[in-house]
N, C-alpha and C. Protein backbone atom coordinates (compact mmCIF):
# COMPACT_ATOMS: atom_id res chain seq x y z
N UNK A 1 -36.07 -93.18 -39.96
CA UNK A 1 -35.96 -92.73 -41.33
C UNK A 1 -35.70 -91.22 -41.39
N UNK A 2 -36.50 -90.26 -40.48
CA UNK A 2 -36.90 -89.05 -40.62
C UNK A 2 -34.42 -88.82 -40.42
N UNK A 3 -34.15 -89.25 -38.93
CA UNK A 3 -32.79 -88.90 -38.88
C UNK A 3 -31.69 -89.61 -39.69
N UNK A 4 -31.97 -90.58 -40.40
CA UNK A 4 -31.44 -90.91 -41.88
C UNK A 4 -31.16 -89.32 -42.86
N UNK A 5 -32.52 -89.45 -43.05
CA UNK A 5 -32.81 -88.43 -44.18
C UNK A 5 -31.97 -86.80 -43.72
N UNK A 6 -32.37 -86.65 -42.43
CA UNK A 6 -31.43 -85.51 -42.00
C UNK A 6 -29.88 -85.17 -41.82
N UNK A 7 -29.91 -86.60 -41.50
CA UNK A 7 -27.86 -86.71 -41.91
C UNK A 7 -27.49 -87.18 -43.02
N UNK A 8 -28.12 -87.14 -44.39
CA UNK A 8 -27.83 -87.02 -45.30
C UNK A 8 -27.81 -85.73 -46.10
N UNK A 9 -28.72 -84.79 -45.20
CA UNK A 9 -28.44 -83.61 -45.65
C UNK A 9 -28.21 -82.56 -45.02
N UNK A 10 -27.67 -83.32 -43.62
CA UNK A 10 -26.74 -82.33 -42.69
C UNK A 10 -25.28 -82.24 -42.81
N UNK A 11 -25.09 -82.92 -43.23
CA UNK A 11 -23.27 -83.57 -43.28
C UNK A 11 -23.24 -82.26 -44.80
N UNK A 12 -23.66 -83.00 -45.89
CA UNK A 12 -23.03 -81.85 -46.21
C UNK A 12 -23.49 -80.45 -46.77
N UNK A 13 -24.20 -80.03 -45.88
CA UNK A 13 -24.55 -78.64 -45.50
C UNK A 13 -23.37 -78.18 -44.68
N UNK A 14 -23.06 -79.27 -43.38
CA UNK A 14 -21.89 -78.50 -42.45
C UNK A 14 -20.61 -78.59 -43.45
N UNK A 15 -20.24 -79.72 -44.25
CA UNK A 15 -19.25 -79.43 -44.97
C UNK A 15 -19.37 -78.20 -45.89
N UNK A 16 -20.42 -77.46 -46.57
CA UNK A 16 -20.14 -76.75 -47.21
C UNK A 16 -19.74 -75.22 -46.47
N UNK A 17 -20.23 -75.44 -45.39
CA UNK A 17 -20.61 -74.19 -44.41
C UNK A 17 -19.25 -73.97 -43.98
N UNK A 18 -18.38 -75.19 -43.17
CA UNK A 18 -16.57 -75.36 -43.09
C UNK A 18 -16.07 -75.09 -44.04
N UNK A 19 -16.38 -75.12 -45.80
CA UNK A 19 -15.25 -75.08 -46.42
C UNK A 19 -15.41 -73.67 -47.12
N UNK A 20 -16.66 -72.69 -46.77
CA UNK A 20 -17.00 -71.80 -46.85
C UNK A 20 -15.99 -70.71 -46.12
N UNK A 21 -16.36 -70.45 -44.90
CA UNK A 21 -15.99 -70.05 -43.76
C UNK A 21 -13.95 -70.26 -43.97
N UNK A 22 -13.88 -71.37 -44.65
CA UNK A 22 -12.08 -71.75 -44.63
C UNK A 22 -11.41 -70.67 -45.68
N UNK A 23 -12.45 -70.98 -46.67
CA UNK A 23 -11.63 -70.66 -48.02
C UNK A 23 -11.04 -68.77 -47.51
N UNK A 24 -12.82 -68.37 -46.85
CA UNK A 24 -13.13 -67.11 -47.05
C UNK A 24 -11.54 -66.49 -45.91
N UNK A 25 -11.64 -67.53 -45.12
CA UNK A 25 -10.97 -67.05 -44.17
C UNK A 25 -9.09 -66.76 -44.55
N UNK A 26 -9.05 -67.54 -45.32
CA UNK A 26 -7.71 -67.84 -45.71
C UNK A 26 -7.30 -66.80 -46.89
N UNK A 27 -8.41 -66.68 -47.60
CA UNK A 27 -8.35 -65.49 -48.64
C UNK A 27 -7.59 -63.25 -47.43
N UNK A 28 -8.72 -63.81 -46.78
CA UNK A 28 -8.62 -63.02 -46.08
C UNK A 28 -6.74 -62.36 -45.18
N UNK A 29 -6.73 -63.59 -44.73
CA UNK A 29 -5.51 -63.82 -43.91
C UNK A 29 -3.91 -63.82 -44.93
N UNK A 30 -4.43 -64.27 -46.18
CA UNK A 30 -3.33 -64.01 -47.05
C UNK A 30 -3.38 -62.64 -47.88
N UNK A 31 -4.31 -61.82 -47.59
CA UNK A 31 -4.10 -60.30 -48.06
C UNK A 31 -3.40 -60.01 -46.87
N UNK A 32 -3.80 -59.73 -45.35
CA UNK A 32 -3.39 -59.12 -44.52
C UNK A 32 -1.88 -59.32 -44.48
N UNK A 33 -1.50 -60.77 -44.59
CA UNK A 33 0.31 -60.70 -44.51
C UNK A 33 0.67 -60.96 -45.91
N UNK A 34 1.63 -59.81 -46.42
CA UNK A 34 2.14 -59.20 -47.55
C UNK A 34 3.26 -60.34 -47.56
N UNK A 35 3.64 -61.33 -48.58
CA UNK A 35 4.85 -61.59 -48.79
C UNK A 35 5.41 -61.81 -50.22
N UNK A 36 6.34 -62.27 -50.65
CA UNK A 36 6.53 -62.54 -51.76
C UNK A 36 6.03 -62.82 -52.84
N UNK A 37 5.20 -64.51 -52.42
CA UNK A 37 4.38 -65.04 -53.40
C UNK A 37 2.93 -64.04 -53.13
N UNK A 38 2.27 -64.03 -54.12
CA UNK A 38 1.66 -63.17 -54.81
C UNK A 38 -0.10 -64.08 -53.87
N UNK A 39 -0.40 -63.56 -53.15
CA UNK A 39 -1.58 -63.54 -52.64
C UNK A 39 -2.85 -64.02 -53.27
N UNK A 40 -3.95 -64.79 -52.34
CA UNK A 40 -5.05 -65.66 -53.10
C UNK A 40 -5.60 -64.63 -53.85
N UNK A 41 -6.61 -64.59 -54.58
CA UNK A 41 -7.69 -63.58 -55.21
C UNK A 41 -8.63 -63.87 -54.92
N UNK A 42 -9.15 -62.19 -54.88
CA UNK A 42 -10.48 -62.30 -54.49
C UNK A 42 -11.49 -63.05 -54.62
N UNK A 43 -11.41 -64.00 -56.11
CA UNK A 43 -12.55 -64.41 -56.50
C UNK A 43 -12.80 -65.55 -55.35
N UNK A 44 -11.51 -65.62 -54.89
CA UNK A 44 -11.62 -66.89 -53.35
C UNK A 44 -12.47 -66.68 -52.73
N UNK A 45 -12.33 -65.72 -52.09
CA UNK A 45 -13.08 -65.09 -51.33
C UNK A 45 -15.08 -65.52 -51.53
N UNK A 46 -15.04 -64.88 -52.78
CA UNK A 46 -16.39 -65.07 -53.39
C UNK A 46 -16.65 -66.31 -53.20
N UNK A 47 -15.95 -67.42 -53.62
CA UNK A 47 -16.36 -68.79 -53.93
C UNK A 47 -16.49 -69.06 -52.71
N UNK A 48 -15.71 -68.57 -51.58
CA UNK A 48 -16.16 -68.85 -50.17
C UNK A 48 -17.28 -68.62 -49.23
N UNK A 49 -17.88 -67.05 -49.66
CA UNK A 49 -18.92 -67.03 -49.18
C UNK A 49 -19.83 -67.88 -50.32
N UNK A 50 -20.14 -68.08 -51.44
CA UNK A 50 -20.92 -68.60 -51.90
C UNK A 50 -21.22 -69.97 -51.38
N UNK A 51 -20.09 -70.59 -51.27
CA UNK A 51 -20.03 -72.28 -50.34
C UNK A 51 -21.05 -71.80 -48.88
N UNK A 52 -20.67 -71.09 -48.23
CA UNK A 52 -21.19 -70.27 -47.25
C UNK A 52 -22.99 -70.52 -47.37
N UNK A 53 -23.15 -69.50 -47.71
CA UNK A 53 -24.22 -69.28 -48.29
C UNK A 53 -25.26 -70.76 -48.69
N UNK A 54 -24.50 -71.26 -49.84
CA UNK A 54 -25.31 -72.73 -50.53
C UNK A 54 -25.44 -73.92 -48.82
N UNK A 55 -24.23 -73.99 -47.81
CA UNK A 55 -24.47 -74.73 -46.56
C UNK A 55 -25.84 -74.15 -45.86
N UNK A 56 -25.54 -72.85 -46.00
CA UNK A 56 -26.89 -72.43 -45.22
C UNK A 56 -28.37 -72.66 -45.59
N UNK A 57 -28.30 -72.31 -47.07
CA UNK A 57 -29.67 -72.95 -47.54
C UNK A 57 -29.72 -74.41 -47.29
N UNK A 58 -28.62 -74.91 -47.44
CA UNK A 58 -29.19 -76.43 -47.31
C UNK A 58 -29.64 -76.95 -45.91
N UNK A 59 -29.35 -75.98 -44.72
CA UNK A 59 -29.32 -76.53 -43.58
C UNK A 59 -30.68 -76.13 -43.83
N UNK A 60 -31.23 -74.75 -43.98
CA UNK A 60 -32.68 -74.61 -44.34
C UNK A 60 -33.45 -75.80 -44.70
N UNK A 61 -33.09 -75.97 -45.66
CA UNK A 61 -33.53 -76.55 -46.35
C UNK A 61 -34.19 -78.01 -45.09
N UNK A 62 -33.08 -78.75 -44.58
CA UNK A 62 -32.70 -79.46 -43.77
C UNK A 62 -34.20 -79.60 -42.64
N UNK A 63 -33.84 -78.31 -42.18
CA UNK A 63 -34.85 -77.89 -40.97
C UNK A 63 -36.47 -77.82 -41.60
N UNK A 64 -36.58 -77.57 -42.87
CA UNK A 64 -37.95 -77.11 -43.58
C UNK A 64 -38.69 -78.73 -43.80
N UNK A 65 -37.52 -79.36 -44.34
CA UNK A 65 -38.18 -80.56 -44.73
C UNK A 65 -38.44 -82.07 -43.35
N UNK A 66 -37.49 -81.71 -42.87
CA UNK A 66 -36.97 -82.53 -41.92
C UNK A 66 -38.28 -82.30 -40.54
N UNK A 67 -37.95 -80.95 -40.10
CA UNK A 67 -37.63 -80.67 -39.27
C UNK A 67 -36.62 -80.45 -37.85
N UNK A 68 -37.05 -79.53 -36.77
CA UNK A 68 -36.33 -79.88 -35.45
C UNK A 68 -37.15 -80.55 -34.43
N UNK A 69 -36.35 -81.41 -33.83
CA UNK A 69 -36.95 -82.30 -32.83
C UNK A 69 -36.07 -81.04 -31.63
């Protein structure tokens, strides 16, 4: 039960933590190369670390309730 309960709230902790880490990254990578079309915005960025951020508490979260074996 206990690793039920933990991969229900590991999965998507790591998904938020990947799509965190993606967004932020891509925000990033489309300032550095200048082209035509008009580049992500910052607020990407933000929403990326925030995804970031919310995976991490949840993995907390994860480890607090759960525990580690």
């Amino acid at each position: 039960m206990r690793d039920l309960f933990s991969g229900l709230i590991g999965v998507p902790a790591t998904i938020l933590i990947a799509a965190g880490l993606g967004l932020a990254g891509v925000t990033l990578v489309s300032r550095a190369r200048r082209r035509r079309e008009p580049p992500i915005r910052w607020v990407h960025l933000a929403l990326g670390l925030a995804l970031f951020i919310a995976g991490g508490l949840v993995m907390l979260l994860d480890v607090a309730v759960v525990g580690v074996r």
